[in-house]
C-alpha atoms as a PDB file:
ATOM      1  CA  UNK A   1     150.072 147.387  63.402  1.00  0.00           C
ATOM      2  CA  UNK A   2     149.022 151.080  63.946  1.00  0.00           C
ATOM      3  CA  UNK A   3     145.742 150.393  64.904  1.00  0.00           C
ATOM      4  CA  UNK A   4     146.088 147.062  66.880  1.00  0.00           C
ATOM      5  CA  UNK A   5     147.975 148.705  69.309  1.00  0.00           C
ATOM      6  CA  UNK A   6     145.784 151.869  69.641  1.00  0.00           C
ATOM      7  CA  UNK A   7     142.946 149.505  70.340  1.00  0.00           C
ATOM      8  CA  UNK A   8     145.232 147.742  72.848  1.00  0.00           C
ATOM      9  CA  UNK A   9     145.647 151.383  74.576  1.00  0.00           C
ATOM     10  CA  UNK A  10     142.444 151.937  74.548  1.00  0.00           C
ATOM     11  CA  UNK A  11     140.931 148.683  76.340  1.00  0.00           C
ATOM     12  CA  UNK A  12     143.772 149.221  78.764  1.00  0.00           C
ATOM     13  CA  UNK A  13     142.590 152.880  79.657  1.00  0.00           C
ATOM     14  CA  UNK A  14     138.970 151.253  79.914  1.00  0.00           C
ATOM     15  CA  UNK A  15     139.950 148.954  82.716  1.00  0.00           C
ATOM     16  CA  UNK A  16     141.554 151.734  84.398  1.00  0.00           C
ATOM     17  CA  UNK A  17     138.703 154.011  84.498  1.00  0.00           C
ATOM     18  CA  UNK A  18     136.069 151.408  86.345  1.00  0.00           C
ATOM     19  CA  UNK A  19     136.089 152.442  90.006  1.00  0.00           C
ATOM     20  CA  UNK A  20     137.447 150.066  91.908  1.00  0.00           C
ATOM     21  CA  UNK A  21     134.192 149.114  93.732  1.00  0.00           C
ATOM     22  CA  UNK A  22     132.311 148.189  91.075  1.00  0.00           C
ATOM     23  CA  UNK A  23     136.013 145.952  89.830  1.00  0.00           C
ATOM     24  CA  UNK A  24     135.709 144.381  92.832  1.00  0.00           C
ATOM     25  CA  UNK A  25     132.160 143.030  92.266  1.00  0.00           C
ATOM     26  CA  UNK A  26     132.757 142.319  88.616  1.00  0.00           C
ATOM     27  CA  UNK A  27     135.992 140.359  89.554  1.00  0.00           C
ATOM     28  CA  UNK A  28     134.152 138.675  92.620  1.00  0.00           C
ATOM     29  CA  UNK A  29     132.320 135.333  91.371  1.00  0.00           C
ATOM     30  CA  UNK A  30     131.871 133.592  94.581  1.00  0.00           C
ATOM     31  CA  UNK A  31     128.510 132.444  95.579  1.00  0.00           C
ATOM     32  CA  UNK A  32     126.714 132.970  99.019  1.00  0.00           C
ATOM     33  CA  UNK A  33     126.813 129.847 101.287  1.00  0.00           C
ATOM     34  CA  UNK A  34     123.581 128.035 101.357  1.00  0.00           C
ATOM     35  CA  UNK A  35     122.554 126.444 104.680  1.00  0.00           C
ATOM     36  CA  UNK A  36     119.726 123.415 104.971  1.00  0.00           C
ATOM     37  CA  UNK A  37     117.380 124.257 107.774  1.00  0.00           C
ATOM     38  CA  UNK A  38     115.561 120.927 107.156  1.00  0.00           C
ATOM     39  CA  UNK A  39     113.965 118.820 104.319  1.00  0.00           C
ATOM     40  CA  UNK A  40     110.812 116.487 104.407  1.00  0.00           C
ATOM     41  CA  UNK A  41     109.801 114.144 101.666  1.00  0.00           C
ATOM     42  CA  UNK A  42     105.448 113.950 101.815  1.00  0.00           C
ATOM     43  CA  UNK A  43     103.500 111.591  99.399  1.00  0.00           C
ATOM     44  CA  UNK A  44      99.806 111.177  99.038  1.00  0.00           C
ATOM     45  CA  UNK A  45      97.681 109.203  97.154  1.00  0.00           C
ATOM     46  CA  UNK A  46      93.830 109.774  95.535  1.00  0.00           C
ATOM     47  CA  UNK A  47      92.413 106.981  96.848  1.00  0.00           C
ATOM     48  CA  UNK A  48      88.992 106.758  98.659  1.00  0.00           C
ATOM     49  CA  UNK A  49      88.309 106.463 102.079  1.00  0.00           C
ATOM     50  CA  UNK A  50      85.269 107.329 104.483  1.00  0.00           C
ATOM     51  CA  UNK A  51      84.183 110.615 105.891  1.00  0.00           C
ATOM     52  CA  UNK A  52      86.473 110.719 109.013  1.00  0.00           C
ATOM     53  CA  UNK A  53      89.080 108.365 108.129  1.00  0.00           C
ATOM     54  CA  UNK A  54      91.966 109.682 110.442  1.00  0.00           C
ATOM     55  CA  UNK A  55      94.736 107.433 108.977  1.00  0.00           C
ATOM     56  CA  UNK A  56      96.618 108.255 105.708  1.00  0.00           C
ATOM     57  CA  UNK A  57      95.142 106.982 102.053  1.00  0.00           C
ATOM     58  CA  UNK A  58      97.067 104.121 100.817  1.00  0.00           C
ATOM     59  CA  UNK A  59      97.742 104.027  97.195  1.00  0.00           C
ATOM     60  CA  UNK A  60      96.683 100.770  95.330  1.00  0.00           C
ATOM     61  CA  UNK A  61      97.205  99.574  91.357  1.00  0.00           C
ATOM     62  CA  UNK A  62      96.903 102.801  88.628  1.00  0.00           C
ATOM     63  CA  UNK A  63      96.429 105.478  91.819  1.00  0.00           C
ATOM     64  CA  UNK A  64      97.697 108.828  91.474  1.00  0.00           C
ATOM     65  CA  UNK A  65     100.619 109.132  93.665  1.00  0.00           C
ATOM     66  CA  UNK A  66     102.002 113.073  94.616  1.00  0.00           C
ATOM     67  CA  UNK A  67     105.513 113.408  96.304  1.00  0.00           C
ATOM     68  CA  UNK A  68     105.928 117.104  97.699  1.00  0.00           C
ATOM     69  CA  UNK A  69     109.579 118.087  98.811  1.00  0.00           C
ATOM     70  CA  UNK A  70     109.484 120.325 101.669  1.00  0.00           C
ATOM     71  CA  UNK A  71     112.836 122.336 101.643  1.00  0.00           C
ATOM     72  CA  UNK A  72     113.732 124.822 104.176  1.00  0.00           C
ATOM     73  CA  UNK A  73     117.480 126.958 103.528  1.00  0.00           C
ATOM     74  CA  UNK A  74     119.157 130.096 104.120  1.00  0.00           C
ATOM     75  CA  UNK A  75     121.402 132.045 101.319  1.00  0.00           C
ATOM     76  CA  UNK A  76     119.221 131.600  98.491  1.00  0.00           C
ATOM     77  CA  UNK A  77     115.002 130.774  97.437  1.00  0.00           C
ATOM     78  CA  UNK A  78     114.416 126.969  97.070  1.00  0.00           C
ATOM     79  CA  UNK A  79     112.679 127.939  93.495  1.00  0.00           C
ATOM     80  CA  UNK A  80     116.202 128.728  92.505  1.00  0.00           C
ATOM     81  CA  UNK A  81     117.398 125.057  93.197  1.00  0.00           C
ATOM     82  CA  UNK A  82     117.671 122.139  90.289  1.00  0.00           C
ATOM     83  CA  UNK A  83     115.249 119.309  91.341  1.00  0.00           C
ATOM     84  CA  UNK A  84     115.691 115.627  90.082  1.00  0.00           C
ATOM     85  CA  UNK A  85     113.266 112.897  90.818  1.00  0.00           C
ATOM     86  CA  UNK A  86     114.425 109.694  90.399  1.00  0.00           C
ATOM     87  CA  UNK A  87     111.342 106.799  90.277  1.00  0.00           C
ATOM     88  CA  UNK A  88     112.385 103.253  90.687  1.00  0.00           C
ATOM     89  CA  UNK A  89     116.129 104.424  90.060  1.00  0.00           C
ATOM     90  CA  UNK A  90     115.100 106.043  86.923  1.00  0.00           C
ATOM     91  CA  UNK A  91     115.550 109.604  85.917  1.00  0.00           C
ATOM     92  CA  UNK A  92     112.570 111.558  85.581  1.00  0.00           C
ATOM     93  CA  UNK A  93     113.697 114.227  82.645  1.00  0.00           C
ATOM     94  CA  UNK A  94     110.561 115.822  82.297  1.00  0.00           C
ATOM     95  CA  UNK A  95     109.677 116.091  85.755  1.00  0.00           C
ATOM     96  CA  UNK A  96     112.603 117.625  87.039  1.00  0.00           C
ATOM     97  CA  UNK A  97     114.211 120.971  86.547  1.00  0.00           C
ATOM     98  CA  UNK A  98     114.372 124.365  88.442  1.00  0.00           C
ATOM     99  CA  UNK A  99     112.050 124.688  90.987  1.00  0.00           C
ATOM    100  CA  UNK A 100     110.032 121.218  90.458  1.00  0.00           C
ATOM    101  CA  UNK A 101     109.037 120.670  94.209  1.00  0.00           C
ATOM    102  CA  UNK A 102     106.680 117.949  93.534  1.00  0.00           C
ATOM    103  CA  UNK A 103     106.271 114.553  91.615  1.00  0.00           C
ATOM    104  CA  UNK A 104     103.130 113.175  90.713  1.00  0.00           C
ATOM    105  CA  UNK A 105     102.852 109.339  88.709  1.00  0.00           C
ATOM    106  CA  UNK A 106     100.812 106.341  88.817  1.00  0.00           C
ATOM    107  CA  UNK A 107     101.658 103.120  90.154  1.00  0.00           C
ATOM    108  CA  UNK A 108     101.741 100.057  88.254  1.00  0.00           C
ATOM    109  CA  UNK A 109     102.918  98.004  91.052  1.00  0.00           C
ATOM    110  CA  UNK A 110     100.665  95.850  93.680  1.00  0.00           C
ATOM    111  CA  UNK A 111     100.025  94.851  97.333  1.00  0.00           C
ATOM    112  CA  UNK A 112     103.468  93.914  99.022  1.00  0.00           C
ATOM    113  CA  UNK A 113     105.878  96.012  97.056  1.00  0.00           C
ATOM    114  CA  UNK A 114     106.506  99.360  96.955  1.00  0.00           C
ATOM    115  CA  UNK A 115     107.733 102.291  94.339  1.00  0.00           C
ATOM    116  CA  UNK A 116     111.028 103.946  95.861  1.00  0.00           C
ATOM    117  CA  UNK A 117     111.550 107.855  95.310  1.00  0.00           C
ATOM    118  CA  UNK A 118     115.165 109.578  95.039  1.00  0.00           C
ATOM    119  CA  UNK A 119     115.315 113.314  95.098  1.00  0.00           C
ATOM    120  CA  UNK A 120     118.035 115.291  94.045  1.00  0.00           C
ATOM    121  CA  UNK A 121     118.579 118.639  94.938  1.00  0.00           C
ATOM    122  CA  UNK A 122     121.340 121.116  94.012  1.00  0.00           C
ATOM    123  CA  UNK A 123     122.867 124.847  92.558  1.00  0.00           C
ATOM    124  CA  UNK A 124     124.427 125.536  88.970  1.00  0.00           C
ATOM    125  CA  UNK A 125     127.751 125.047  90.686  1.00  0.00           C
ATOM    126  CA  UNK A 126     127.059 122.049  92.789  1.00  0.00           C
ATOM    127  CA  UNK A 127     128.538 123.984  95.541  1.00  0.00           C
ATOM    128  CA  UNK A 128     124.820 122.728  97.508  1.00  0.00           C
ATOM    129  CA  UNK A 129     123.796 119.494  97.271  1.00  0.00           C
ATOM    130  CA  UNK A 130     121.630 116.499  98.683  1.00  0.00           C
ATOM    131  CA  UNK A 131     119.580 113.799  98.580  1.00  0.00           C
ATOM    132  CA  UNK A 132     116.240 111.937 100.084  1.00  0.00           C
ATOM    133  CA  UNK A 133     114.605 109.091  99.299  1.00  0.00           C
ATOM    134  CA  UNK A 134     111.652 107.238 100.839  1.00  0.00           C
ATOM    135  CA  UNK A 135     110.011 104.096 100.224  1.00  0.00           C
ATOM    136  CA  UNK A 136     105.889 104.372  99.327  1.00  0.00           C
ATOM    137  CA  UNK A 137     103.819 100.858 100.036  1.00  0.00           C
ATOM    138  CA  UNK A 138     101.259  99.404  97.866  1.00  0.00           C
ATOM    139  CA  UNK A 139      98.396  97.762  98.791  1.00  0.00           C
ATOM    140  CA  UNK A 140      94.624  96.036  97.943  1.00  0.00           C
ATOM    141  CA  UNK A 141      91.454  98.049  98.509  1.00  0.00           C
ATOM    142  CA  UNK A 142      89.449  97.164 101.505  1.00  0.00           C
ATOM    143  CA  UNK A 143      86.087  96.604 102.407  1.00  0.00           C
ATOM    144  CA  UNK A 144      85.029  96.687 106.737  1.00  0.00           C
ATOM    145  CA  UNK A 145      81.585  95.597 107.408  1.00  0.00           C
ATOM    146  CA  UNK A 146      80.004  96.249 110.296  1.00  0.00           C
ATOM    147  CA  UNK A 147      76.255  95.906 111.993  1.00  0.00           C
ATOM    148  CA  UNK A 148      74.631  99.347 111.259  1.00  0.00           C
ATOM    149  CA  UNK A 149      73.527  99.562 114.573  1.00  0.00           C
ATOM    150  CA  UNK A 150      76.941  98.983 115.998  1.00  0.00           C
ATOM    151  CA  UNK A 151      78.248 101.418 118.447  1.00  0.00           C
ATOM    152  CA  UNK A 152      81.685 101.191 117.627  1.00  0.00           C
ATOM    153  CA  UNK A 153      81.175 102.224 113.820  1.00  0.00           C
ATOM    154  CA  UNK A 154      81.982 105.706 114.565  1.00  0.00           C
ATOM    155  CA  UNK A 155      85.644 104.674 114.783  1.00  0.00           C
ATOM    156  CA  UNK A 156      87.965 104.678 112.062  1.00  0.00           C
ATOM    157  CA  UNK A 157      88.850 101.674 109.922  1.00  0.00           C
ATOM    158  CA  UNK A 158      88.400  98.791 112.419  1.00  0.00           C
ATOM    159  CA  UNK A 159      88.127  95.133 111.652  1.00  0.00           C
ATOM    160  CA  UNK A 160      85.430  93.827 109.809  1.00  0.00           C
ATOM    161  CA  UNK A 161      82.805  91.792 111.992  1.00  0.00           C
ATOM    162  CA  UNK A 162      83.133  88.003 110.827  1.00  0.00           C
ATOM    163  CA  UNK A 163      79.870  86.502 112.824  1.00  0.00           C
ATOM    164  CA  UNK A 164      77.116  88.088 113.820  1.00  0.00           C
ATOM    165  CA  UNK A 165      73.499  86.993 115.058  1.00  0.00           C
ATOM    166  CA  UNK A 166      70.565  87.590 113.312  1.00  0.00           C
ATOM    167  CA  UNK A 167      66.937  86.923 114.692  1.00  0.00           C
ATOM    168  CA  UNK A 168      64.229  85.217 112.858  1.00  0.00           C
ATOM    169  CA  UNK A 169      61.199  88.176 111.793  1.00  0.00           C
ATOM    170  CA  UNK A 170      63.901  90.798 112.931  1.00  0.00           C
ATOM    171  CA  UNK A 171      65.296  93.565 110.303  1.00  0.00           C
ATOM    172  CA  UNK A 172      68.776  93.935 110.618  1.00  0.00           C
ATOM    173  CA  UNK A 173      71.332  96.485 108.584  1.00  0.00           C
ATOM    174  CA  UNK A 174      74.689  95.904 107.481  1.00  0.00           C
ATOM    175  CA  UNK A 175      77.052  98.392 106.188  1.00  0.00           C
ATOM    176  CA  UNK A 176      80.003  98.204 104.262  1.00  0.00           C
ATOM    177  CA  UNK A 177      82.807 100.709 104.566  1.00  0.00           C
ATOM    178  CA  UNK A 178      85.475 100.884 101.225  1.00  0.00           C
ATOM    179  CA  UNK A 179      88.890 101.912 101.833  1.00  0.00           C
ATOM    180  CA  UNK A 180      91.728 102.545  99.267  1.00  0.00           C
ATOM    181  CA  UNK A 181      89.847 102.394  95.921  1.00  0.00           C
ATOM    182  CA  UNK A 182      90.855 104.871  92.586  1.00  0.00           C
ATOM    183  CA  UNK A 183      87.009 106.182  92.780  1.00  0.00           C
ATOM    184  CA  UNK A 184      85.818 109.660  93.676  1.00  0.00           C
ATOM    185  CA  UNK A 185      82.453 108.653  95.096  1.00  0.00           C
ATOM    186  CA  UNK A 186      80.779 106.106  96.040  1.00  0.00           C
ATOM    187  CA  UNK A 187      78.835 105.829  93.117  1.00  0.00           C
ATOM    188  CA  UNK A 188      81.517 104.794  91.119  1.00  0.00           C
ATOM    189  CA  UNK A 189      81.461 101.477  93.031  1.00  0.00           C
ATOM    190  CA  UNK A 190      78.756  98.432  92.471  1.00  0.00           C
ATOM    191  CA  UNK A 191      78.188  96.840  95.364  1.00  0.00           C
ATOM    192  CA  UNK A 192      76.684  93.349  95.229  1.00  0.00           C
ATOM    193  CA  UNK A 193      74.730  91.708  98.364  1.00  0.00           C
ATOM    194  CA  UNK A 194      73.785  87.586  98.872  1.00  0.00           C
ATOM    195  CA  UNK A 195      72.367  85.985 101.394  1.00  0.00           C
ATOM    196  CA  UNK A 196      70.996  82.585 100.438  1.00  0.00           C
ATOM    197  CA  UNK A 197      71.096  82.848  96.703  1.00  0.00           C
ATOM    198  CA  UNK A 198      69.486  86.445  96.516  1.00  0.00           C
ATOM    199  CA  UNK A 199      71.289  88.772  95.259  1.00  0.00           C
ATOM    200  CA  UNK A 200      70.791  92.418  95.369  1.00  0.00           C
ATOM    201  CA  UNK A 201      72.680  94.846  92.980  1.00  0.00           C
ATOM    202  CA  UNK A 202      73.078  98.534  93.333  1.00  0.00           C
ATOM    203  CA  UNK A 203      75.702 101.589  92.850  1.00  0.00           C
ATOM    204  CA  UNK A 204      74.175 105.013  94.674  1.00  0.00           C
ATOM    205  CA  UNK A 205      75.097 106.701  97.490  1.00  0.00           C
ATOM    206  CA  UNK A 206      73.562 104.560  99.625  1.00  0.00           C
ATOM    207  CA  UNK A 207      74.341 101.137  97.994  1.00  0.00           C
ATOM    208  CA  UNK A 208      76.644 100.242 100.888  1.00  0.00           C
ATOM    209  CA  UNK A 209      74.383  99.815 103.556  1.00  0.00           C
ATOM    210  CA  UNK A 210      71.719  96.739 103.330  1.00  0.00           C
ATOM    211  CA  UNK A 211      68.670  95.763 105.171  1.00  0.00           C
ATOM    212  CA  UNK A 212      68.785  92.309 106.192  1.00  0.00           C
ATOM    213  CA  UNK A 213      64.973  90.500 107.598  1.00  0.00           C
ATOM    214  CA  UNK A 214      64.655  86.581 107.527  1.00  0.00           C
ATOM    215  CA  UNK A 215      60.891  85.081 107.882  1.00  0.00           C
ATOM    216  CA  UNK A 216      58.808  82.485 107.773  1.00  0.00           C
ATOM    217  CA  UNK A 217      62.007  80.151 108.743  1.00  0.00           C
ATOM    218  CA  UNK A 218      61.628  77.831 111.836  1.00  0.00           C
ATOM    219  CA  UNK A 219      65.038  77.192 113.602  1.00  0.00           C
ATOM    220  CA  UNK A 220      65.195  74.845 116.061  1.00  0.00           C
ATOM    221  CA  UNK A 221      68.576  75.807 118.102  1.00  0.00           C
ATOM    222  CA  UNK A 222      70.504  77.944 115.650  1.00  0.00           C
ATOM    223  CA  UNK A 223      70.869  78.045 111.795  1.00  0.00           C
ATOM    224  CA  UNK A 224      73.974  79.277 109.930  1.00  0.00           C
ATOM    225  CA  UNK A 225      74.471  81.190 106.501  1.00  0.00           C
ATOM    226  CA  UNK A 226      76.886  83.482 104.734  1.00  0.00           C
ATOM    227  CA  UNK A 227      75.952  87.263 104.001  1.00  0.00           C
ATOM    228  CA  UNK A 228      78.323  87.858 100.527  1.00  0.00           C
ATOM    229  CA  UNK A 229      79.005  91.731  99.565  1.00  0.00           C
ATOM    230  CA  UNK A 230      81.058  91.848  96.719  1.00  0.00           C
ATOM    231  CA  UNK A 231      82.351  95.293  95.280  1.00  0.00           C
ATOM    232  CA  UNK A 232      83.443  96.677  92.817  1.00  0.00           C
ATOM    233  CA  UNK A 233      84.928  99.658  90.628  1.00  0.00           C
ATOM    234  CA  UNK A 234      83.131 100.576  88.043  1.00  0.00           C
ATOM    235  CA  UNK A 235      85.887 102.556  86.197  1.00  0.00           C
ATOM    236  CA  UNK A 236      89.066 100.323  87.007  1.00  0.00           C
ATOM    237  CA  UNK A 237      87.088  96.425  86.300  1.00  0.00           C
ATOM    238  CA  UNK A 238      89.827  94.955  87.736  1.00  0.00           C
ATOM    239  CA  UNK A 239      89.542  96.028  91.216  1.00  0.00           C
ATOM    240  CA  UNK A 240      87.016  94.475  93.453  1.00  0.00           C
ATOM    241  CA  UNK A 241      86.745  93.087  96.751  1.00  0.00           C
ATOM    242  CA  UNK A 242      84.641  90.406  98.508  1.00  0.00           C
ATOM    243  CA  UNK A 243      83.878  89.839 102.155  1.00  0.00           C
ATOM    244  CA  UNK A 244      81.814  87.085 103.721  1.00  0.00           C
ATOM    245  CA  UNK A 245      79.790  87.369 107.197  1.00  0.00           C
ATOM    246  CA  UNK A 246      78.716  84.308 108.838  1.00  0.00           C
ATOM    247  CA  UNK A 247      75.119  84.909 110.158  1.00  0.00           C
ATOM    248  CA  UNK A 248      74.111  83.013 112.880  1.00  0.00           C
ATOM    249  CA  UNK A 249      70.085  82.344 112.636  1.00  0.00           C
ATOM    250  CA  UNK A 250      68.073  82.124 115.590  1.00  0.00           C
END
């Protein structure tokens, strides 16, 4: 009894002795007040598009998606925060945690739909909390084929011609343009030209572009035939495009 009651004492005479300052802060648990400044939600995608493409990359089947929170506060660091990503309404464990500003997955989803992103952001005590989402569309690659020659080529991602005239014992140049495919060069795509049942073949950097010259043909009036280009990835089989030209022979 002796000694439970000394020890009693001597916790008592403890408490007394802490300045009363350094009480206060021990005895204070309150948190500072967190203010949002502003938040942005920013995805991109990996795909491929042309040297000076102005528009954003659209993701397409199996690209590499990246979702970047950009949080602004006052009263504490953002690293500090809990982050949970929520994909297609589904918890992303092993994604999320302190500080995990970004998301990064593949889609599995194509053209028309779209994968939805929930973020979650908060403190230990919940005392800050809030939430963003934003929708991110899928779509098809694309190919846009222009004339070579044509003026307006210098402009980014414009229709694709559909008719265009060629003359007789004249070379003319086509190039094709690919937008939105899971490549990192061109040289990852085949390309595939036909114009009257020849076929040409080739993946390089310069496979896109080919040199058109009909001879020996007599044309009374006009003569029409298709100009095929069909391409296609070489490292996701699946993905290819094809675009027809009607060429108008003179």
């Amino acid at each position: 009894m002796f000694s439970k009651i000394s020890l009693i004492l001597i916790i008592c005479l403890l408490c007394i002795s802490i300045p009363l300052e350094i009480w206060a802060l021990v005895s204070d648990s309150s948190e500072q007040e967190i203010n949002l400044e502003s938040i942005d939600l920013y995805w991109s995608a990996d795909t491929y598009v042309p040297f000076g493409y102005e528009g954003r990359a659209l993701p397409t089947t199996e690209s590499l998606i990246i979702v970047e929170a950009d949080l602004k506060i006052s009263g504490a660091n953002p690293s500090g925060l809990k982050y949970s990503w929520f994909l297609d309404d589904v918890f992303q464990e092993a994604k999320s945690g302190y500080g995990r500003k970004s998301l990064q997955f593949y889609t599995r989803r194509s053209k028309g739909s779209h994968h939805t992103v929930l973020l979650k952001i908060f403190n230990e005590s919940r005392s800050f909390y809030l939430e963003r989402t934003i929708d991110i569309p899928i779509t098809n690659p694309e190919i846009v084929v222009y004339p070579k020659t044509d003026s307006k080529i210098g402009l980014p991602y414009l229709a694709s011609v559909e008719n265009f005239n060629v003359v007789v014992n004249q070379e003319s140049s086509f190039l094709a343009l690919p937008y939105f495919f899971n490549i990192k060069s061109l040289q990852d795509l085949e390309f595939e030209w036909t114009v009257e049942n020849q076929s040409v073949k080739e993946s390089s950097f310069i496979a896109n572009v080919f040199g058109l010259k009909i001879v020996n043909k007599q044309v009374a009036g006009s003569l029409g035939t298709d100009l095929n280009v069909v391409v296609t990835n070489k490292t996701q089989a699946n993905q290819g495009v094809k675009k027809t030209i009607n060429l108008n022979i003179f």
